[in-house]
Protein backbone atom coordinates (compact mmCIF):
# COMPACT_ATOMS: atom_id res chain seq x y z
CA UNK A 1 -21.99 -3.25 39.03
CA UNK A 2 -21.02 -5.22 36.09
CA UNK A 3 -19.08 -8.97 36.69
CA UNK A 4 -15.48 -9.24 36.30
CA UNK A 5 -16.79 -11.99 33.23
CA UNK A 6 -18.42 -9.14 31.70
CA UNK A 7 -15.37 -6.77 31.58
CA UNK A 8 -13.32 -9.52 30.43
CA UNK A 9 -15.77 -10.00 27.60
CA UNK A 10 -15.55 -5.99 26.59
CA UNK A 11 -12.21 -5.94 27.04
CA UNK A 12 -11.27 -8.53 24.27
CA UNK A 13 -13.37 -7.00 21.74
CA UNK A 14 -10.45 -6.51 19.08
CA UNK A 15 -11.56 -4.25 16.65
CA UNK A 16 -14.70 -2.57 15.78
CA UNK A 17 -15.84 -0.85 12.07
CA UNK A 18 -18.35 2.21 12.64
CA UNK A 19 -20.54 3.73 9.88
CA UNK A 20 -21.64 6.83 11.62
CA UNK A 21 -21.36 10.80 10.37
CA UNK A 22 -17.83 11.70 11.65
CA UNK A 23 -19.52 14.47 14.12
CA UNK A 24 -21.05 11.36 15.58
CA UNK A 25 -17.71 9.39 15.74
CA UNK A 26 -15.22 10.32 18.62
CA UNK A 27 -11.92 8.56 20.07
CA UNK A 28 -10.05 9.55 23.14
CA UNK A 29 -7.26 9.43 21.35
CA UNK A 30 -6.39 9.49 17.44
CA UNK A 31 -5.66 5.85 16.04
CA UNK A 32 -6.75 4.60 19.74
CA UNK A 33 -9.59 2.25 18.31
CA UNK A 34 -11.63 3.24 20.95
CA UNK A 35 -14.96 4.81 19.34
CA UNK A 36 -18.64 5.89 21.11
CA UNK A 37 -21.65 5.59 18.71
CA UNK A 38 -25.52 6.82 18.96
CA UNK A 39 -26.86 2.94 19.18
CA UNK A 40 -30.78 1.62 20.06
CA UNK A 41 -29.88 -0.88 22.63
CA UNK A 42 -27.53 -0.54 25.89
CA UNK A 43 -26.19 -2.83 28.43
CA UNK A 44 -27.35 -5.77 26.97
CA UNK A 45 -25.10 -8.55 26.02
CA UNK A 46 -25.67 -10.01 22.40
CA UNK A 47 -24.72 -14.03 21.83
CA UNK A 48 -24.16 -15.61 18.54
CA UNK A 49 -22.64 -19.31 17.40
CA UNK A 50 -20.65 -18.77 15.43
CA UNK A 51 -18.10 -22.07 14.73
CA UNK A 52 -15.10 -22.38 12.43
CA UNK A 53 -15.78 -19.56 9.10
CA UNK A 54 -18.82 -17.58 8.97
CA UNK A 55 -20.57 -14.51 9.62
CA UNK A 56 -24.01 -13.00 11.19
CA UNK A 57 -26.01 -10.07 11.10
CA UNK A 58 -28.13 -9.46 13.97
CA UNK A 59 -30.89 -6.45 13.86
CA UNK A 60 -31.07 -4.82 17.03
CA UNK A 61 -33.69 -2.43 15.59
CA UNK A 62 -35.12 -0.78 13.03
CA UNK A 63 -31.83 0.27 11.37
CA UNK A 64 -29.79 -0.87 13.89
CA UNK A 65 -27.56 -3.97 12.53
CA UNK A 66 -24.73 -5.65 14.38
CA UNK A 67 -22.40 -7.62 12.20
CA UNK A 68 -19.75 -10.29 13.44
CA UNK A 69 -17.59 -11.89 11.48
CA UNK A 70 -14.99 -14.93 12.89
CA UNK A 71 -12.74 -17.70 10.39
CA UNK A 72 -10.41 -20.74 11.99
CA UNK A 73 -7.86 -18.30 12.20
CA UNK A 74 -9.54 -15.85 14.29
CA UNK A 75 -8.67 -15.02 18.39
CA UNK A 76 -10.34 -13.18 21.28
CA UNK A 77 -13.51 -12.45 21.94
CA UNK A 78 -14.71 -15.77 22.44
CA UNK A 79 -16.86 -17.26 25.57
CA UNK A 80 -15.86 -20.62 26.79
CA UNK A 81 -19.20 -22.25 25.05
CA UNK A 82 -17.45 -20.46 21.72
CA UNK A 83 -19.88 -17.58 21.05
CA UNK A 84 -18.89 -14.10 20.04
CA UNK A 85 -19.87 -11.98 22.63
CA UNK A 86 -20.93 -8.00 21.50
CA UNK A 87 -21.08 -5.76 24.99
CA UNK A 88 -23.56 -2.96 24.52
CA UNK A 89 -22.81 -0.31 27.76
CA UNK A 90 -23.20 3.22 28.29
CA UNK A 91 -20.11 5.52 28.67
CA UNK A 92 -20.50 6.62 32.28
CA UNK A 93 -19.81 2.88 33.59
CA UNK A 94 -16.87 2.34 31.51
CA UNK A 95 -14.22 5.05 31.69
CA UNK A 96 -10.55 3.47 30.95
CA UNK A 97 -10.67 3.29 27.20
CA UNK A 98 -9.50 -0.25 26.73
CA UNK A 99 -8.97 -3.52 28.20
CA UNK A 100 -5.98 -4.34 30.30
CA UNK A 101 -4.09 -5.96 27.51
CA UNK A 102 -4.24 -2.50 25.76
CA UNK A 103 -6.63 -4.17 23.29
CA UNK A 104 -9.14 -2.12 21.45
CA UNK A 105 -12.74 -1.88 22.50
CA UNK A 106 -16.33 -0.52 21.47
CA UNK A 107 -18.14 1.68 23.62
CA UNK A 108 -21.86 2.15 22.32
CA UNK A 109 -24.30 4.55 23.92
CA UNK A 110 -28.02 4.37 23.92
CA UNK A 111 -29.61 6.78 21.74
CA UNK A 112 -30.63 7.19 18.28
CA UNK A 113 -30.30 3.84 15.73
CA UNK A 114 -27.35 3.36 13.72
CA UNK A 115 -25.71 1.12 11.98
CA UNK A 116 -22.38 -0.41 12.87
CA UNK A 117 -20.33 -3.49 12.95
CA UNK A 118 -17.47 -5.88 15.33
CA UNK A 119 -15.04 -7.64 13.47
CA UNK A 120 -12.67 -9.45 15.57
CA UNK A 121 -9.24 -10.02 15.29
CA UNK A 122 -7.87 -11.99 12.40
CA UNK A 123 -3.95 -11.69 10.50
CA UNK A 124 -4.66 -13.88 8.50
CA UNK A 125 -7.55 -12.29 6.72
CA UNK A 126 -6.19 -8.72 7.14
CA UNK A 127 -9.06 -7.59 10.17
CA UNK A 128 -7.14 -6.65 12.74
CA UNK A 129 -7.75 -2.87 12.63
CA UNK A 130 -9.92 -0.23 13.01
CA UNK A 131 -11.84 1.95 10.15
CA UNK A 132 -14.91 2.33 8.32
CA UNK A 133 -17.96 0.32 6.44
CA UNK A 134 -19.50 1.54 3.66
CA UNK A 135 -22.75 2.84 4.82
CA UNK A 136 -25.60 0.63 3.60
CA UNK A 137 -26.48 1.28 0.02
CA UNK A 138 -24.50 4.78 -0.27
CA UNK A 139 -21.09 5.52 -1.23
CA UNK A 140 -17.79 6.03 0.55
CA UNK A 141 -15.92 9.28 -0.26
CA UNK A 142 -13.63 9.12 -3.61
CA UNK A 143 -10.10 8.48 -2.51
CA UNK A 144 -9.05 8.51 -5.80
CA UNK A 145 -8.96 11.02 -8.32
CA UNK A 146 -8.26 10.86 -12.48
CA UNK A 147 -4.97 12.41 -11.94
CA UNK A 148 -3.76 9.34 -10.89
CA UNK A 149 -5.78 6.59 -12.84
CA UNK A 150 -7.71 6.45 -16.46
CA UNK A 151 -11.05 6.17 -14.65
CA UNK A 152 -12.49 6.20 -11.13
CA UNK A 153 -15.78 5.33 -9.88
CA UNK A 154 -17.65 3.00 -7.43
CA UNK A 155 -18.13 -0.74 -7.64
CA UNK A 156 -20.80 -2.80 -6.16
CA UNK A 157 -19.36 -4.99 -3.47
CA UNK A 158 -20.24 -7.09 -0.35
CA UNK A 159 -19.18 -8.81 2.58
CA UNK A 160 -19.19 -12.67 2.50
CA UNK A 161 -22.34 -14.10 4.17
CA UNK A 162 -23.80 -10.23 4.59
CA UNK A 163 -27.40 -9.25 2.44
CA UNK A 164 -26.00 -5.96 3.24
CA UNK A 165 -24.78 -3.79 -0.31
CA UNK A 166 -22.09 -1.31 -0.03
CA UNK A 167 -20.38 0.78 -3.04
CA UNK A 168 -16.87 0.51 -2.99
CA UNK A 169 -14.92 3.31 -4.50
CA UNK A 170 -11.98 1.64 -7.22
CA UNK A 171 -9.48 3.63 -9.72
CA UNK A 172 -8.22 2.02 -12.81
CA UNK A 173 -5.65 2.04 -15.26
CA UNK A 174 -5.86 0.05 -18.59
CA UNK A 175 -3.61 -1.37 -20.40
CA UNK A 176 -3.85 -3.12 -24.10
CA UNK A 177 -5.93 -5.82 -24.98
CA UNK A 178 -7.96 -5.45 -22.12
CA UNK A 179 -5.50 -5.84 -19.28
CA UNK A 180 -6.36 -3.70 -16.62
CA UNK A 181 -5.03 -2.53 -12.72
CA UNK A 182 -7.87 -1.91 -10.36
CA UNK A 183 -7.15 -0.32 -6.74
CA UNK A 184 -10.18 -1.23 -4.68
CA UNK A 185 -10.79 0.21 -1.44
CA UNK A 186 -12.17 -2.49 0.40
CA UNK A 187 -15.50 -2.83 2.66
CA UNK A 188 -12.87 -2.80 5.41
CA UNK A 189 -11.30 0.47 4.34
CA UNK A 190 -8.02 -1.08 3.16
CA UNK A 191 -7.04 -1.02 -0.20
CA UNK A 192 -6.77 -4.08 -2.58
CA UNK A 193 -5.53 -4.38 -5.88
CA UNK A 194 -6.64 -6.84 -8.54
CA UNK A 195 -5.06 -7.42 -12.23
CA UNK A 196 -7.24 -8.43 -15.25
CA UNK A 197 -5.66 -9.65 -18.24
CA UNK A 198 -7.34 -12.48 -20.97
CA UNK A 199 -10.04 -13.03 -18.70
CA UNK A 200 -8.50 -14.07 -14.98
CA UNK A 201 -8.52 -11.68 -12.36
CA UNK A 202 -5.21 -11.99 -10.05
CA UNK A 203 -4.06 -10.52 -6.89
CA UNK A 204 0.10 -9.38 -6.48
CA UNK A 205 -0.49 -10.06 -2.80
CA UNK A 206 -1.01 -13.45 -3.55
CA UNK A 207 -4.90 -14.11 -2.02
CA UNK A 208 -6.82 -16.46 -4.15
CA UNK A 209 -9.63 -14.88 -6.59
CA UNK A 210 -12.14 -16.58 -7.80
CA UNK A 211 -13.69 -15.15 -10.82
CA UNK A 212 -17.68 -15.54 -12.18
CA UNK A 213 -18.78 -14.25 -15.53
CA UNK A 214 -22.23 -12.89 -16.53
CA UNK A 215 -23.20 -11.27 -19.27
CA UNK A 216 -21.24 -7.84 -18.88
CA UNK A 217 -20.17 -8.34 -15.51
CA UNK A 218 -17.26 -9.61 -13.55
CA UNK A 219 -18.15 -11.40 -9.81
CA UNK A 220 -15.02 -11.44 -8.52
CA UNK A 221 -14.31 -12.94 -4.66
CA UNK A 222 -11.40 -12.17 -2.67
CA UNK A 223 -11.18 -13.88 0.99
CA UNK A 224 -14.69 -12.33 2.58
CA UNK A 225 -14.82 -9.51 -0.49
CA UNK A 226 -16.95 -9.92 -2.95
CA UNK A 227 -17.11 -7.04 -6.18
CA UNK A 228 -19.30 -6.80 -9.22
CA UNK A 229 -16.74 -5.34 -11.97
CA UNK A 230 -18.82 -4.35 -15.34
CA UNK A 231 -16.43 -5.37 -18.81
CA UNK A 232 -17.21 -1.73 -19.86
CA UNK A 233 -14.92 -0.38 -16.77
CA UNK A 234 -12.01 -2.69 -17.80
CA UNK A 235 -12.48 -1.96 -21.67
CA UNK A 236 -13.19 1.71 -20.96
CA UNK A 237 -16.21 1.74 -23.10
């Protein structure tokens, strides 16, 4: 029987980002945040320091990768000794499909190897929700379409602190003299748009960019988002 510290623990897991087939995805209810994934591990109880802003990946196997990601800002899930604390626990001992706040939680079941990530709570930096990551290396689906923008396509992009590549799908409309709107649809699954004109990248929401050139390409960093944007997609060449 699992300790009263233990449930508290699952219980204030805010949030949780799965990168699974949707067949392989389930929720009791739609928009719960409640999800049940095929993972390596079970009942096993994963600590990591992580203090003030940063991030960690931990393998669990041989594709399995757990990803947490905390900032000053950040609440919940949090141990006295401040560690984030990932619960790994099959379905049968946890039926009520979150905590007792109403909060969120994961439920991962032993099985095949998969890939997912926790990202707690945070306002501030926009992570307090539920959706998908960009599987590893491939591409999300293409939200966006040329009916609505001059060009769509996929840019290279990353969490901050993460080795971990994703393709992030962006649509674009140019303007003259190389100004140019991008929609991004972040690793997070939200959308974010940037502005390029005379070589400064700015975002209407007000988050600070900060901008790299080389060669062709654009590094741009938003908050924990970082995106590779070739000069060719802003020029349309």
């Amino acid at each position: 029987m699992r300790s009263p510290i233990r449930r508290a623990a699952v219980a204030r897991l805010l949030a949780a980002a799965l990168v699974l087939p949707a067949s392989l995805v389930t929720a009791s209810e739609p928009g719960s945040g409640v999800y049940a994934l095929d993972c390596a591990s079970s009942d096993e109880t994963y600590r990591i320091s992580i203090r003030g802003d940063g991030s960690a990946e931990v393998q669990l196997g041989e594709t399995t990768f757990m990803e947490l990601l905390t900032s000053y800002s950040s609440f919940g899930n949090r141990t006295p000794n401040n560690f984030l604390v990932a619960v790994l626990f099959d379905p049968e001992a946890s039926p009520i499909a979150a905590g007792p706040d109403g909060s969120p939680r994961i439920e991962l079941w032993s099985g095949e190897s998969a890939y997912f990530a926790l990202i707690n709570g945070d306002t501030k930096r926009r992570l307090d929700y539920c959706g998908p990551l960009g599987t590893p290396g491939a591409a999300a689906d293409m939200p966006y379409s040329t009916d609505e923008y001059d060009a769509v396509g996929y840019l290279d992009c990353q969490l901050a602190g993460s080795e971990i590549p994703r393709a992030c799908p962006f649509g674009i409309d140019r303007g003259d003299a190389g100004s140019a709107s991008l929609t991004i649809q972040t690793p997070f699954g939200k959308e974010r748009t940037l502005n390029h004109a005379t070589g400064s990248f700015t975002d209407p929401s007000g988050d600070r960019v900060s901008v790299q050139r080389e060669g062709h390409l654009w590094r741009v960093t938003v908050g924990e988002e970082h995106y590779e944007i070739p000069n060719a997609a802003l020029m349309g060449d």
